[in-house]
PDB file of N, CA and C in Angstrom:
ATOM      1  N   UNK A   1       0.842  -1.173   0.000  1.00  0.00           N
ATOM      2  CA  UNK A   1       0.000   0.000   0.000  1.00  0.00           C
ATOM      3  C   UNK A   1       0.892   1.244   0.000  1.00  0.00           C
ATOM      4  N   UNK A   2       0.677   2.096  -1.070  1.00  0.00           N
ATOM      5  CA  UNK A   2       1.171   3.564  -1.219  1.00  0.00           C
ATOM      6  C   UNK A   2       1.206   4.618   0.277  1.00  0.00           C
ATOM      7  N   UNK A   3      -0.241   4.274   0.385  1.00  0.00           N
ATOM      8  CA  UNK A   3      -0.789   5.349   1.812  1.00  0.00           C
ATOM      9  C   UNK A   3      -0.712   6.836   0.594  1.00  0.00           C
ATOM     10  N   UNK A   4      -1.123   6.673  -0.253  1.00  0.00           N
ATOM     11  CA  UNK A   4      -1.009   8.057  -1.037  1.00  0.00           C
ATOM     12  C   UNK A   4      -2.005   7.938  -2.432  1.00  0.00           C
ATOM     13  N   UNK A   5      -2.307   8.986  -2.832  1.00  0.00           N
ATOM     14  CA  UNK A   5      -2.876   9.377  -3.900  1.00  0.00           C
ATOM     15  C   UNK A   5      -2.470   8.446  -5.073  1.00  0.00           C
ATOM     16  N   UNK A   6      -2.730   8.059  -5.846  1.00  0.00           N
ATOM     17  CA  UNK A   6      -2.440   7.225  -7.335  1.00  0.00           C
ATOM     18  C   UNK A   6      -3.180   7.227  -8.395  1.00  0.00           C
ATOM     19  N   UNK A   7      -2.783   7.587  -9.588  1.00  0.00           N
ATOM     20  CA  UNK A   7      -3.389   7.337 -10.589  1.00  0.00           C
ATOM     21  C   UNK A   7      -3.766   6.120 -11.335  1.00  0.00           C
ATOM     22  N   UNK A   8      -5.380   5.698 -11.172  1.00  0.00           N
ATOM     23  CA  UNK A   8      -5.740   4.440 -11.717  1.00  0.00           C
ATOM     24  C   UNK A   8      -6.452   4.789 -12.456  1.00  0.00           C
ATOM     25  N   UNK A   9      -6.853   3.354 -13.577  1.00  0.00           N
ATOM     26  CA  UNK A   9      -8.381   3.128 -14.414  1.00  0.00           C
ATOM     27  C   UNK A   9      -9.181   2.942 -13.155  1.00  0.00           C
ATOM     28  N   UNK A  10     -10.887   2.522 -13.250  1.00  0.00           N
ATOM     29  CA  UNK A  10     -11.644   2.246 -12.654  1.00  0.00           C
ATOM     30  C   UNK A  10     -11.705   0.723 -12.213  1.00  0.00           C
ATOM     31  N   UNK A  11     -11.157  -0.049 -11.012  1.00  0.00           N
ATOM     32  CA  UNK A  11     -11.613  -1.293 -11.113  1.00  0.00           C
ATOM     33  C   UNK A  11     -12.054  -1.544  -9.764  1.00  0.00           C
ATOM     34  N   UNK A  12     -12.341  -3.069  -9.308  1.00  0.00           N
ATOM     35  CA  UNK A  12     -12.976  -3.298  -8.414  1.00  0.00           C
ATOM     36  C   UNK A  12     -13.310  -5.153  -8.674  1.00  0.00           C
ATOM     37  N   UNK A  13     -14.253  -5.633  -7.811  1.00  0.00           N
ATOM     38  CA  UNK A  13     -14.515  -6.821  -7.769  1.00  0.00           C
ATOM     39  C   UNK A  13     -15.788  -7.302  -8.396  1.00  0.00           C
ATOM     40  N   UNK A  14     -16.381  -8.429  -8.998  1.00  0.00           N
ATOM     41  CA  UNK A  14     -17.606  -8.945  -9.323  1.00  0.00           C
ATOM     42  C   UNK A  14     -18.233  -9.711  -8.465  1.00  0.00           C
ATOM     43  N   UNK A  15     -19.606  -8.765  -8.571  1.00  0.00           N
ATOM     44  CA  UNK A  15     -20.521  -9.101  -7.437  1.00  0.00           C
ATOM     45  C   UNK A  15     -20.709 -10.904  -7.746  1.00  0.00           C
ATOM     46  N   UNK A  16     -21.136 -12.058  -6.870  1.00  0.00           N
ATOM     47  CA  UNK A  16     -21.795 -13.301  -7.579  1.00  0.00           C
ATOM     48  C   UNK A  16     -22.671 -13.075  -8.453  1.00  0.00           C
ATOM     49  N   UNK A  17     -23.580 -12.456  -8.640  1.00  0.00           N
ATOM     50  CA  UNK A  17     -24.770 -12.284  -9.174  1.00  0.00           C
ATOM     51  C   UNK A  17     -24.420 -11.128 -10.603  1.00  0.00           C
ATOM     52  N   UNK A  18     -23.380 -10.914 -11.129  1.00  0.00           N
ATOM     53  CA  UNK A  18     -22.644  -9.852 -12.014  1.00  0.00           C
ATOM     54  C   UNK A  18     -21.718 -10.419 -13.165  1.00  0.00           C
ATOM     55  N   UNK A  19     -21.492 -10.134 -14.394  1.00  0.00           N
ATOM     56  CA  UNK A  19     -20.670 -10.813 -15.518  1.00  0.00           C
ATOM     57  C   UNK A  19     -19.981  -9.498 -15.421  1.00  0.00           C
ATOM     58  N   UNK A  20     -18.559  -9.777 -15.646  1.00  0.00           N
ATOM     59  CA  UNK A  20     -17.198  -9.302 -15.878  1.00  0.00           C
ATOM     60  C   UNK A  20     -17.691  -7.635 -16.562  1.00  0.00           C
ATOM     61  N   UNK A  21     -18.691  -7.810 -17.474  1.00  0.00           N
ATOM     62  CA  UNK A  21     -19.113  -6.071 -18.287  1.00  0.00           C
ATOM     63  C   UNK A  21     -19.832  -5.459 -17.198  1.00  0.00           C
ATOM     64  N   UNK A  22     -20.651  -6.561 -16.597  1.00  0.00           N
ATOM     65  CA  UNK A  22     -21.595  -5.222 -15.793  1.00  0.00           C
ATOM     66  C   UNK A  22     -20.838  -4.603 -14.484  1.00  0.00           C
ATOM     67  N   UNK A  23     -19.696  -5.812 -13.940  1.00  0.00           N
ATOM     68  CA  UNK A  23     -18.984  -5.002 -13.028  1.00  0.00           C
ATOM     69  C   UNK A  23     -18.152  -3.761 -13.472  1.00  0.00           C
ATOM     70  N   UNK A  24     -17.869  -3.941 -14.146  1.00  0.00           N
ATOM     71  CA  UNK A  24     -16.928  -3.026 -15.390  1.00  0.00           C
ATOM     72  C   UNK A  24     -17.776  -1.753 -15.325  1.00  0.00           C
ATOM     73  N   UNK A  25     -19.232  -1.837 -16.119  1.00  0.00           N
ATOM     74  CA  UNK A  25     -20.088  -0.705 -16.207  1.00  0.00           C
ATOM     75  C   UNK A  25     -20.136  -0.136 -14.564  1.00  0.00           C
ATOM     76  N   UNK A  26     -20.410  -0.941 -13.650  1.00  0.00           N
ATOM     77  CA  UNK A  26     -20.672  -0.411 -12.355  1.00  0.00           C
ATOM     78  C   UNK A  26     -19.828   0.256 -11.434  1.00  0.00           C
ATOM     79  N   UNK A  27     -18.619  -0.049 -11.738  1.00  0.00           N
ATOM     80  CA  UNK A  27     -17.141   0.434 -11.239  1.00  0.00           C
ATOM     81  C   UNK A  27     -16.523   1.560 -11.964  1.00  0.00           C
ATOM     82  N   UNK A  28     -16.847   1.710 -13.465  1.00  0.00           N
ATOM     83  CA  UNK A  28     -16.658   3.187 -13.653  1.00  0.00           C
ATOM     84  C   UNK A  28     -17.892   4.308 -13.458  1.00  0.00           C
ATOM     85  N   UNK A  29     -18.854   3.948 -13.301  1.00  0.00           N
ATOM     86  CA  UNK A  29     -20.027   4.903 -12.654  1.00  0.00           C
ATOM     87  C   UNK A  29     -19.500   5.149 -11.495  1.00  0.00           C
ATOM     88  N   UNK A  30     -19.347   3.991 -10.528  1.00  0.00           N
ATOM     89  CA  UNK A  30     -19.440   4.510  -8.731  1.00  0.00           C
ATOM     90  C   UNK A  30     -17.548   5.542  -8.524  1.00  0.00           C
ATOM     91  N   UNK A  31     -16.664   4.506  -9.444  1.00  0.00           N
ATOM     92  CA  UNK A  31     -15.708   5.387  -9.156  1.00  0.00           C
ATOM     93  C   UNK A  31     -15.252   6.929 -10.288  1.00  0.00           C
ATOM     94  N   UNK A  32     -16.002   7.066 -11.575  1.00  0.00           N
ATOM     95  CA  UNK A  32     -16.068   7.932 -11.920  1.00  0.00           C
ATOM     96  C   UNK A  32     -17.157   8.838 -12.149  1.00  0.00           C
ATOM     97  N   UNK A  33     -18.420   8.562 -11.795  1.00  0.00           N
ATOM     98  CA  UNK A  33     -19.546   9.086 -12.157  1.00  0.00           C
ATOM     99  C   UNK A  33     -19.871   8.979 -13.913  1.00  0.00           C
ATOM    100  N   UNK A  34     -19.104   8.558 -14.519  1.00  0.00           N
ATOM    101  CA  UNK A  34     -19.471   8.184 -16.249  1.00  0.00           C
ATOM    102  C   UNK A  34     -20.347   7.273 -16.169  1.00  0.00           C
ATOM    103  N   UNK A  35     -21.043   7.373 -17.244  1.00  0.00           N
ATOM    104  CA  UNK A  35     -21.964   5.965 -17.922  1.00  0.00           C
ATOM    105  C   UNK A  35     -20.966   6.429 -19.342  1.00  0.00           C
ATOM    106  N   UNK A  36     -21.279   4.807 -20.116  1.00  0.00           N
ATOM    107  CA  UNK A  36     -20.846   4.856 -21.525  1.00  0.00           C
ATOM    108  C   UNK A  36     -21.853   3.962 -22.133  1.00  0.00           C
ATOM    109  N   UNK A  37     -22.338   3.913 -23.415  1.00  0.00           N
ATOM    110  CA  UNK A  37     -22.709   3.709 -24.254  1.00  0.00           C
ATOM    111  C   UNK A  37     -22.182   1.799 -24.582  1.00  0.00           C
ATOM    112  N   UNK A  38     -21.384   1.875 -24.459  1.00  0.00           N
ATOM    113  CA  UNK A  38     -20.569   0.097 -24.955  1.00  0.00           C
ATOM    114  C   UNK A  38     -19.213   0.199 -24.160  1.00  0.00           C
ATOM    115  N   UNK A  39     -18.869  -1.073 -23.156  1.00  0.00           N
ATOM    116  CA  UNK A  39     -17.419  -1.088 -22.772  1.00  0.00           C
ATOM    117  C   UNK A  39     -16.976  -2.121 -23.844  1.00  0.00           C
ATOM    118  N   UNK A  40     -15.678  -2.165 -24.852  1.00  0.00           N
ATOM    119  CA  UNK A  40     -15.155  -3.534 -25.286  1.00  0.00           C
ATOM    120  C   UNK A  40     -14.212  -4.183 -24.667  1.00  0.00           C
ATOM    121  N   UNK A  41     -14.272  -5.637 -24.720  1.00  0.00           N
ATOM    122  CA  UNK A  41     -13.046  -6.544 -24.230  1.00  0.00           C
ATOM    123  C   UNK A  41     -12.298  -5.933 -24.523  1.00  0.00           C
ATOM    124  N   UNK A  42     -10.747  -5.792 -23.221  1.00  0.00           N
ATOM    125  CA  UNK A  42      -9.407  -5.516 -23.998  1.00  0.00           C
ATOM    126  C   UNK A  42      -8.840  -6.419 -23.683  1.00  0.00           C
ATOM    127  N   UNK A  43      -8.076  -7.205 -22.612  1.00  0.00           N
ATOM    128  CA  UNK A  43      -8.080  -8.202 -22.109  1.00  0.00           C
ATOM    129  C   UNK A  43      -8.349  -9.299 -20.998  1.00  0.00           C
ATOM    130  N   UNK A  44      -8.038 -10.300 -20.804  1.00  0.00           N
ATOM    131  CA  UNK A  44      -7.467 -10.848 -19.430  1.00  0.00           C
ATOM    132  C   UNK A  44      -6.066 -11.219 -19.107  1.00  0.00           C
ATOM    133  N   UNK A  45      -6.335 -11.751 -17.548  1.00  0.00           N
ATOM    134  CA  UNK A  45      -4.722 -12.050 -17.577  1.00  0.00           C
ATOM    135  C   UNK A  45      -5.213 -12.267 -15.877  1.00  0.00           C
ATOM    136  N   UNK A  46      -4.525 -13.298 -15.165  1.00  0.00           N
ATOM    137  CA  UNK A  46      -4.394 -13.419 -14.023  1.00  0.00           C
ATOM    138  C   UNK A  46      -2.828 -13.265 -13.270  1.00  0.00           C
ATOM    139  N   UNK A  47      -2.806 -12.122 -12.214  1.00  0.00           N
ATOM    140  CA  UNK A  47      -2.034 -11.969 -11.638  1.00  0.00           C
ATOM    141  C   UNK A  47      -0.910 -12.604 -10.447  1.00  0.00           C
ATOM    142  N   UNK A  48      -1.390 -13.839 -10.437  1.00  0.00           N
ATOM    143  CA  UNK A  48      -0.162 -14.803 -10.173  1.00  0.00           C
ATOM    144  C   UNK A  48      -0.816 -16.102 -10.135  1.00  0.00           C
ATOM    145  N   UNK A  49      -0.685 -17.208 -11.194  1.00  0.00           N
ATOM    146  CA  UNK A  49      -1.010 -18.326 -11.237  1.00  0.00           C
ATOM    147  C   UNK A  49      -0.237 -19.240 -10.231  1.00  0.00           C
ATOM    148  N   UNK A  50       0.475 -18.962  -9.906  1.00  0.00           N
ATOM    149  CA  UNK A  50       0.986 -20.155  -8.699  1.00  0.00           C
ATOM    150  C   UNK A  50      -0.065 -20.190  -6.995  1.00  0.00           C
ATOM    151  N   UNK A  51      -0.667 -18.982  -7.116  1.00  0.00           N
ATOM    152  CA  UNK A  51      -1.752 -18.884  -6.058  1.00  0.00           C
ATOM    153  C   UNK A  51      -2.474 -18.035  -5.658  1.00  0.00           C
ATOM    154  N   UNK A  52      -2.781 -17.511  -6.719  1.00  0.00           N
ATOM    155  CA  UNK A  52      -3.727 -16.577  -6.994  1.00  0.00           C
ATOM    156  C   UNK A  52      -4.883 -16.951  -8.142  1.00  0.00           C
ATOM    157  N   UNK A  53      -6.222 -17.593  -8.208  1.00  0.00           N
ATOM    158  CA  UNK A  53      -7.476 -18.028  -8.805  1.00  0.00           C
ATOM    159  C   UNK A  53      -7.656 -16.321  -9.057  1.00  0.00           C
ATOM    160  N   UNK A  54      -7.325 -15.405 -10.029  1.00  0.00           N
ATOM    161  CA  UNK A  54      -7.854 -13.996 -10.043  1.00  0.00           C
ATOM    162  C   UNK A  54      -8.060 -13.730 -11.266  1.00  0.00           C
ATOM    163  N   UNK A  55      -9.352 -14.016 -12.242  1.00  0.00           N
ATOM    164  CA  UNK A  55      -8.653 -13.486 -13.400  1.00  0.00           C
ATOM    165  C   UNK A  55      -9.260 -12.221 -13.332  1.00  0.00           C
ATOM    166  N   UNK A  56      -8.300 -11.124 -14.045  1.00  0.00           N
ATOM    167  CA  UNK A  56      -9.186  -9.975 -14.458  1.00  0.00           C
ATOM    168  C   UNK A  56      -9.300  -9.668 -15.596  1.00  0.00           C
ATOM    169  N   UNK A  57     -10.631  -8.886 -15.550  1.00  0.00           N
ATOM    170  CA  UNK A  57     -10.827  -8.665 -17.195  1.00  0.00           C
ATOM    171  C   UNK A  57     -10.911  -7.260 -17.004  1.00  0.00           C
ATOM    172  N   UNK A  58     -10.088  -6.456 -18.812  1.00  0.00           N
ATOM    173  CA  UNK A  58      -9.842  -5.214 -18.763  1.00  0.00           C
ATOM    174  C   UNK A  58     -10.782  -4.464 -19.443  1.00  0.00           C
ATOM    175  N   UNK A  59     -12.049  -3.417 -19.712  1.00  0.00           N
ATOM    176  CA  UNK A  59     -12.542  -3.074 -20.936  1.00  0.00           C
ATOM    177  C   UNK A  59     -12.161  -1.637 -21.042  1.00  0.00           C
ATOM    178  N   UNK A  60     -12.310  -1.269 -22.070  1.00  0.00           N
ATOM    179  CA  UNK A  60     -12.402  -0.055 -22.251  1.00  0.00           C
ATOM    180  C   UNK A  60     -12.967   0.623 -23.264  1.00  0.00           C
ATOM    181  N   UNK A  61     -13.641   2.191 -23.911  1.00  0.00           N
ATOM    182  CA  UNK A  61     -14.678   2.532 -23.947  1.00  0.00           C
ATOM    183  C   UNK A  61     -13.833   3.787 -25.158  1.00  0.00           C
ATOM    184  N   UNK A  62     -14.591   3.672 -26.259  1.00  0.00           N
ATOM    185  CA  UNK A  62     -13.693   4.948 -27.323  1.00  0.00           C
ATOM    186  C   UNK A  62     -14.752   6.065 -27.179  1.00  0.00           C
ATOM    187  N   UNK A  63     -14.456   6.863 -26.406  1.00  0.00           N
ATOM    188  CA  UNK A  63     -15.872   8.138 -26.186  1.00  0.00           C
ATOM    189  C   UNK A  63     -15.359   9.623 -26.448  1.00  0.00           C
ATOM    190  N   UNK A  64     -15.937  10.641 -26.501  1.00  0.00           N
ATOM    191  CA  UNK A  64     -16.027  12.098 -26.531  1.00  0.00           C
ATOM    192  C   UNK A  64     -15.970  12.365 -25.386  1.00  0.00           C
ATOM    193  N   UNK A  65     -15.035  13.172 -24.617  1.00  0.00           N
ATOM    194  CA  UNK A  65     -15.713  13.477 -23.285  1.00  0.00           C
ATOM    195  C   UNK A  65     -16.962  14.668 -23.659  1.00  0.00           C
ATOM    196  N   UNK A  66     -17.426  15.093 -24.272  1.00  0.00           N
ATOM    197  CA  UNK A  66     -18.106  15.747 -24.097  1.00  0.00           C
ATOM    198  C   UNK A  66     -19.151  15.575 -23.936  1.00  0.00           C
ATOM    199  N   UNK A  67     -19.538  14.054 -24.688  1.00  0.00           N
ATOM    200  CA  UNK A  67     -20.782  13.057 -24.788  1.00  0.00           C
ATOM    201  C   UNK A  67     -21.327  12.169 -23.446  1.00  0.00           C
ATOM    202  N   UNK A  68     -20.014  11.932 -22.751  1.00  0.00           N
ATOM    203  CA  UNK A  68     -20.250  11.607 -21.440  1.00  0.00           C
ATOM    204  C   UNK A  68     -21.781  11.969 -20.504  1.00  0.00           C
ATOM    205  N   UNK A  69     -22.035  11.094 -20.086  1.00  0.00           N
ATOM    206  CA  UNK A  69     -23.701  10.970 -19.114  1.00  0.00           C
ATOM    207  C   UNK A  69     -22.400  10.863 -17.720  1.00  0.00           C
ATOM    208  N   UNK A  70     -22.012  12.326 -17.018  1.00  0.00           N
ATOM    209  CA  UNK A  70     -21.692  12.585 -15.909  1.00  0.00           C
ATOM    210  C   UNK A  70     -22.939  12.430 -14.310  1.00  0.00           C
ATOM    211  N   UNK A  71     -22.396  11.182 -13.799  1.00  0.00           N
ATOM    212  CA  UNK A  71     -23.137  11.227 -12.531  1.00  0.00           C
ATOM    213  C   UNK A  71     -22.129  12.223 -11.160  1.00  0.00           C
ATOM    214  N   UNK A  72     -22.816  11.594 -10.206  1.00  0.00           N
ATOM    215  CA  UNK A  72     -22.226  12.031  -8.867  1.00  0.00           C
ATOM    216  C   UNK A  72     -20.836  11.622  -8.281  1.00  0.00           C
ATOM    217  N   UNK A  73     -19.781  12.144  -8.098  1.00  0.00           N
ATOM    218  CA  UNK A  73     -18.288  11.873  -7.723  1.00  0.00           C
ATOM    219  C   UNK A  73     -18.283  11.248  -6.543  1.00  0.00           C
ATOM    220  N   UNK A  74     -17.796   9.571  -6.043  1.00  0.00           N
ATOM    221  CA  UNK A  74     -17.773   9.435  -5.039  1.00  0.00           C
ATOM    222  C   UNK A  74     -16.100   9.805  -4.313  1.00  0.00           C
ATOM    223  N   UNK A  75     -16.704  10.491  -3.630  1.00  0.00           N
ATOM    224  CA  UNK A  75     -15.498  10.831  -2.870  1.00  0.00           C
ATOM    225  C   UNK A  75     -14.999   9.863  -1.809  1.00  0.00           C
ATOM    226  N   UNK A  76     -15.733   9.230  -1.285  1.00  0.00           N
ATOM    227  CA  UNK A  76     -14.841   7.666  -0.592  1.00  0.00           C
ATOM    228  C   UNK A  76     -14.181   7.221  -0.866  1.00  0.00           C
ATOM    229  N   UNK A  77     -13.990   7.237  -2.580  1.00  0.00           N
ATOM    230  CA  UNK A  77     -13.073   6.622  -3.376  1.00  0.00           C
ATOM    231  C   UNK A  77     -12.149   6.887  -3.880  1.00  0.00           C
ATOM    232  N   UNK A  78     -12.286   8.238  -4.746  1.00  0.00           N
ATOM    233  CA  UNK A  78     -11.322   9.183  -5.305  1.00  0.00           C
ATOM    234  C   UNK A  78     -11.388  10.357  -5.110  1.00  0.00           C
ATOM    235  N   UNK A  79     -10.762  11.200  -5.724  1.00  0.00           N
ATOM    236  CA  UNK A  79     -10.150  12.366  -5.159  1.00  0.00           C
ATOM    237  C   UNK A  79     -10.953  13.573  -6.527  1.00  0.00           C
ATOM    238  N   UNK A  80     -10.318  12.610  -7.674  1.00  0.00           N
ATOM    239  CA  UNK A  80     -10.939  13.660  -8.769  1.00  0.00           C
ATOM    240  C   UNK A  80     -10.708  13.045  -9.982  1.00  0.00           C
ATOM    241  N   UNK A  81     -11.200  13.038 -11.074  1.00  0.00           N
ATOM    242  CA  UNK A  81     -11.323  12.080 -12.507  1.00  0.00           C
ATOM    243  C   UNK A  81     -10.703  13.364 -13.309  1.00  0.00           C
ATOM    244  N   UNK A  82      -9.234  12.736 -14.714  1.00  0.00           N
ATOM    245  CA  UNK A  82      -9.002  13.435 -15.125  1.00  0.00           C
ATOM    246  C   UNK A  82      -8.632  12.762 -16.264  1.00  0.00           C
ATOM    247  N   UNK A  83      -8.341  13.399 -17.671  1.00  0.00           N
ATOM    248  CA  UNK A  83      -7.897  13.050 -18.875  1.00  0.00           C
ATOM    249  C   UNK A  83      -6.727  13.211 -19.292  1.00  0.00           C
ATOM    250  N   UNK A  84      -6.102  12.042 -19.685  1.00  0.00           N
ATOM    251  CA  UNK A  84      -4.462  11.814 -20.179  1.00  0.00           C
ATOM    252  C   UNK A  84      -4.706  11.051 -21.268  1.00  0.00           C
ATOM    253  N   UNK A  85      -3.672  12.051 -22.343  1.00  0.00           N
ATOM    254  CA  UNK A  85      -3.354  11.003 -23.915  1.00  0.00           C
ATOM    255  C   UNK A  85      -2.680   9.682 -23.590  1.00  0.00           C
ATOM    256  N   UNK A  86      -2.744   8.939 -24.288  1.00  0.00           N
ATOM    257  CA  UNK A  86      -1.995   7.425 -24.271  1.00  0.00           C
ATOM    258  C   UNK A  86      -0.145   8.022 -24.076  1.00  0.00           C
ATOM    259  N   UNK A  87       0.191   8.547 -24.788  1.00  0.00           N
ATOM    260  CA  UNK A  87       1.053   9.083 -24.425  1.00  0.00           C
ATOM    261  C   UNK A  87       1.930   9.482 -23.503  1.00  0.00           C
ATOM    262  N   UNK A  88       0.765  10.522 -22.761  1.00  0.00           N
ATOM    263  CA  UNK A  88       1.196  10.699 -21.395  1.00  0.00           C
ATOM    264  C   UNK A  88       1.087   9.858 -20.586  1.00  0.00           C
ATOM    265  N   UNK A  89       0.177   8.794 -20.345  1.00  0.00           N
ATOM    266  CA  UNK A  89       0.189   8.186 -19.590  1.00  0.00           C
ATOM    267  C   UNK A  89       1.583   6.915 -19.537  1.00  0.00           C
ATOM    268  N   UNK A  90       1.981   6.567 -21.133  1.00  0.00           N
ATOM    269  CA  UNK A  90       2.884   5.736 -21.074  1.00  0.00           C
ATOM    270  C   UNK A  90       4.049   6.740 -20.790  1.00  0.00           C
ATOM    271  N   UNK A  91       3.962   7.706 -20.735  1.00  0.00           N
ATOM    272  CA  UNK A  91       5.802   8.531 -19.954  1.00  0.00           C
ATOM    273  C   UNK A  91       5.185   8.414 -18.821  1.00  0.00           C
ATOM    274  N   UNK A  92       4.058   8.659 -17.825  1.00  0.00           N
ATOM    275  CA  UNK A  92       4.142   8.536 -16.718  1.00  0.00           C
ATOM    276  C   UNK A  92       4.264   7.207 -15.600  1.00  0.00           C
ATOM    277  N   UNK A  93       4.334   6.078 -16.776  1.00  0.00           N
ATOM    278  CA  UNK A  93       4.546   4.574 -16.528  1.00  0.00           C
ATOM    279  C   UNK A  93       6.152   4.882 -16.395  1.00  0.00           C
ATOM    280  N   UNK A  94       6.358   5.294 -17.175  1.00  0.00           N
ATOM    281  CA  UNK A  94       8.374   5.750 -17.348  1.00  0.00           C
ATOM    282  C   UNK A  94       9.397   5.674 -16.303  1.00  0.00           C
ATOM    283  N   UNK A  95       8.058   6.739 -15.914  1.00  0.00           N
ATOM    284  CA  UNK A  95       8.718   8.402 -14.736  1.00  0.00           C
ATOM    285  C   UNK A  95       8.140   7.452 -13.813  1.00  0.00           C
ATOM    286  N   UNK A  96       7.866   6.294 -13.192  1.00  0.00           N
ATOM    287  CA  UNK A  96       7.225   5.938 -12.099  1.00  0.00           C
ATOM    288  C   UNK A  96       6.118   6.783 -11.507  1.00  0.00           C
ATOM    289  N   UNK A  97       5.079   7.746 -12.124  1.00  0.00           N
ATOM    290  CA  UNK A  97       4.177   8.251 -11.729  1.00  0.00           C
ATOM    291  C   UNK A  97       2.787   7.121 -11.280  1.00  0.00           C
ATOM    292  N   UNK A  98       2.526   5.994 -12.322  1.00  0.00           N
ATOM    293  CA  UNK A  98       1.573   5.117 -12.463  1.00  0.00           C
ATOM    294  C   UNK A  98       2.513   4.218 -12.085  1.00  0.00           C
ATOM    295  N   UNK A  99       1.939   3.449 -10.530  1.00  0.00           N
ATOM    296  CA  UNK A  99       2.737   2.654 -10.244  1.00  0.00           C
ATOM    297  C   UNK A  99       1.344   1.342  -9.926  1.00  0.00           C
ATOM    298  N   UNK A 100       0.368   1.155 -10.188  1.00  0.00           N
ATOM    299  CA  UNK A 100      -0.553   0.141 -10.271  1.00  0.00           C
ATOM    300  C   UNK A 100      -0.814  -0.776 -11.618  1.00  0.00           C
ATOM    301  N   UNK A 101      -0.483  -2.190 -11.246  1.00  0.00           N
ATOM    302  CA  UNK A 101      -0.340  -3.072 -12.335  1.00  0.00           C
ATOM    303  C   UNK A 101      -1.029  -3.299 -13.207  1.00  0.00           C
ATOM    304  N   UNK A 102      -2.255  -3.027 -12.573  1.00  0.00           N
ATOM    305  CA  UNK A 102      -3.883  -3.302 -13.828  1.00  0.00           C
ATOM    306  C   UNK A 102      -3.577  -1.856 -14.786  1.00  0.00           C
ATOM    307  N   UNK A 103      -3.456  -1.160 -14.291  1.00  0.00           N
ATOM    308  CA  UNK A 103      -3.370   0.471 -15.152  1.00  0.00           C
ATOM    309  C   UNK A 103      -2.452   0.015 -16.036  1.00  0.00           C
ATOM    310  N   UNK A 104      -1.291  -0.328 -15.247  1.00  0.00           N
ATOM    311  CA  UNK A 104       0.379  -0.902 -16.680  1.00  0.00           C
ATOM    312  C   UNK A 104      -0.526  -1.361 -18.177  1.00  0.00           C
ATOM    313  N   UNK A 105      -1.071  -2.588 -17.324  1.00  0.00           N
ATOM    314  CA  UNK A 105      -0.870  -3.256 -18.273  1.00  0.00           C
ATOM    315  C   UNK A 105      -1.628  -3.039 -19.422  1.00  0.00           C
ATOM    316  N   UNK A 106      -3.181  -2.484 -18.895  1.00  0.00           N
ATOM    317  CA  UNK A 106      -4.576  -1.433 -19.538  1.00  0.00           C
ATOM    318  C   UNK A 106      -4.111  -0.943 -20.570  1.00  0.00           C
ATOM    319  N   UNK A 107      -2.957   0.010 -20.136  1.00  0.00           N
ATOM    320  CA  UNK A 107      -2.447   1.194 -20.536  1.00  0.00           C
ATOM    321  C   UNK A 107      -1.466   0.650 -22.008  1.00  0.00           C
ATOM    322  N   UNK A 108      -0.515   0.061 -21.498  1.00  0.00           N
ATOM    323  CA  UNK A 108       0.303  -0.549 -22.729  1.00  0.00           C
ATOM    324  C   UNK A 108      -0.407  -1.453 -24.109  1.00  0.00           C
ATOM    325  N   UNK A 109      -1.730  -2.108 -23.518  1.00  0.00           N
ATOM    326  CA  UNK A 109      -2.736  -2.719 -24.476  1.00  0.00           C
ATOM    327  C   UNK A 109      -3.060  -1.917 -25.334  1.00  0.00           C
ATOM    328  N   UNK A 110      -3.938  -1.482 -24.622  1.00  0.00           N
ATOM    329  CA  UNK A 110      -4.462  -0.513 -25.140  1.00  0.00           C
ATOM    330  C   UNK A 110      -3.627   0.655 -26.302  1.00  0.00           C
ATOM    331  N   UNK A 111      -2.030   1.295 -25.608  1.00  0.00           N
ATOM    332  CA  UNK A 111      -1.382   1.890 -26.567  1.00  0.00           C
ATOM    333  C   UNK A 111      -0.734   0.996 -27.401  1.00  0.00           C
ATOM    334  N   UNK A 112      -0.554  -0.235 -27.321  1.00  0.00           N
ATOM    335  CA  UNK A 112      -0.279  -0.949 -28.695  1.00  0.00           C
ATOM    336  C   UNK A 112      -1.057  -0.875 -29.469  1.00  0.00           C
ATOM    337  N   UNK A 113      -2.305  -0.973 -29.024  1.00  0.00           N
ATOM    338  CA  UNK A 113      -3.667  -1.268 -29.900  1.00  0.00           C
ATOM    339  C   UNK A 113      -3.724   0.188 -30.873  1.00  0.00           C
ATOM    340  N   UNK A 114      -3.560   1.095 -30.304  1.00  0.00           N
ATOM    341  CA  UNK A 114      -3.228   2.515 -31.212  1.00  0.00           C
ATOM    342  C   UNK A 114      -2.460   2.785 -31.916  1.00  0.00           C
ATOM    343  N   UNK A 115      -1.319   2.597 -31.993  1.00  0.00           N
ATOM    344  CA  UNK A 115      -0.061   2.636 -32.250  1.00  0.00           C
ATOM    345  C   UNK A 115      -0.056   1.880 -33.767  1.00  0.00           C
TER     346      UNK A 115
END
């Protein structure tokens, strides 16, 4: 644990009663206040097969912010929602700014996938 501020994507756990999209949809509402239109598969990948049963699944969403359906900010959770090019975010993987593994790896998918 940091004990500090960090820059993440939105994630979280699946309820029993929940498939991998709707936790997805529900975890960027509660931790960003967004709705979107369609999340797509980006990947999976489980974070330590020798004893860890975890898989996670990554989606992500090609939107306008301007188009965005903005709800209510939970502040229990975060601090404040902000926008970074693929770019920046892979120098701030660099610079050790983004030091959370699901974000890494989100992040590098995803900018291959652009690239």
């Amino acid at each position: 644990m940091i004990d500090d501020f960090s820059l993440e994507i939105p994630g979280g756990s699946v309820s029993y009663d929940e498939t991998s999209l709707s936790a997805a949809n529900r975890e960027l509402y509660e931790e960003t206040g967004y709705k979107v239109d369609k999340l797509n598969h980006l990947l999976d990948y489980f974070p330590g097969l020798d004893n860890v049963d975890n898989r996670t699944s990554i989606f992500y969403s090609e939107i306008k912010k301007q188009k965005l359906d903005l709800g209510p900010l939970n502040t229990n959770e975060i601090k404040s929602v902000s926008w970074y090019s693929i770019k920046e975010c892979i120098d701030m993987i660099k610079k050790g700014v983004i030091l959370d593994v699901m974000t890494i790896v989100a992040l590098l998918k995803i900018g291959k996938k652009i690239v």
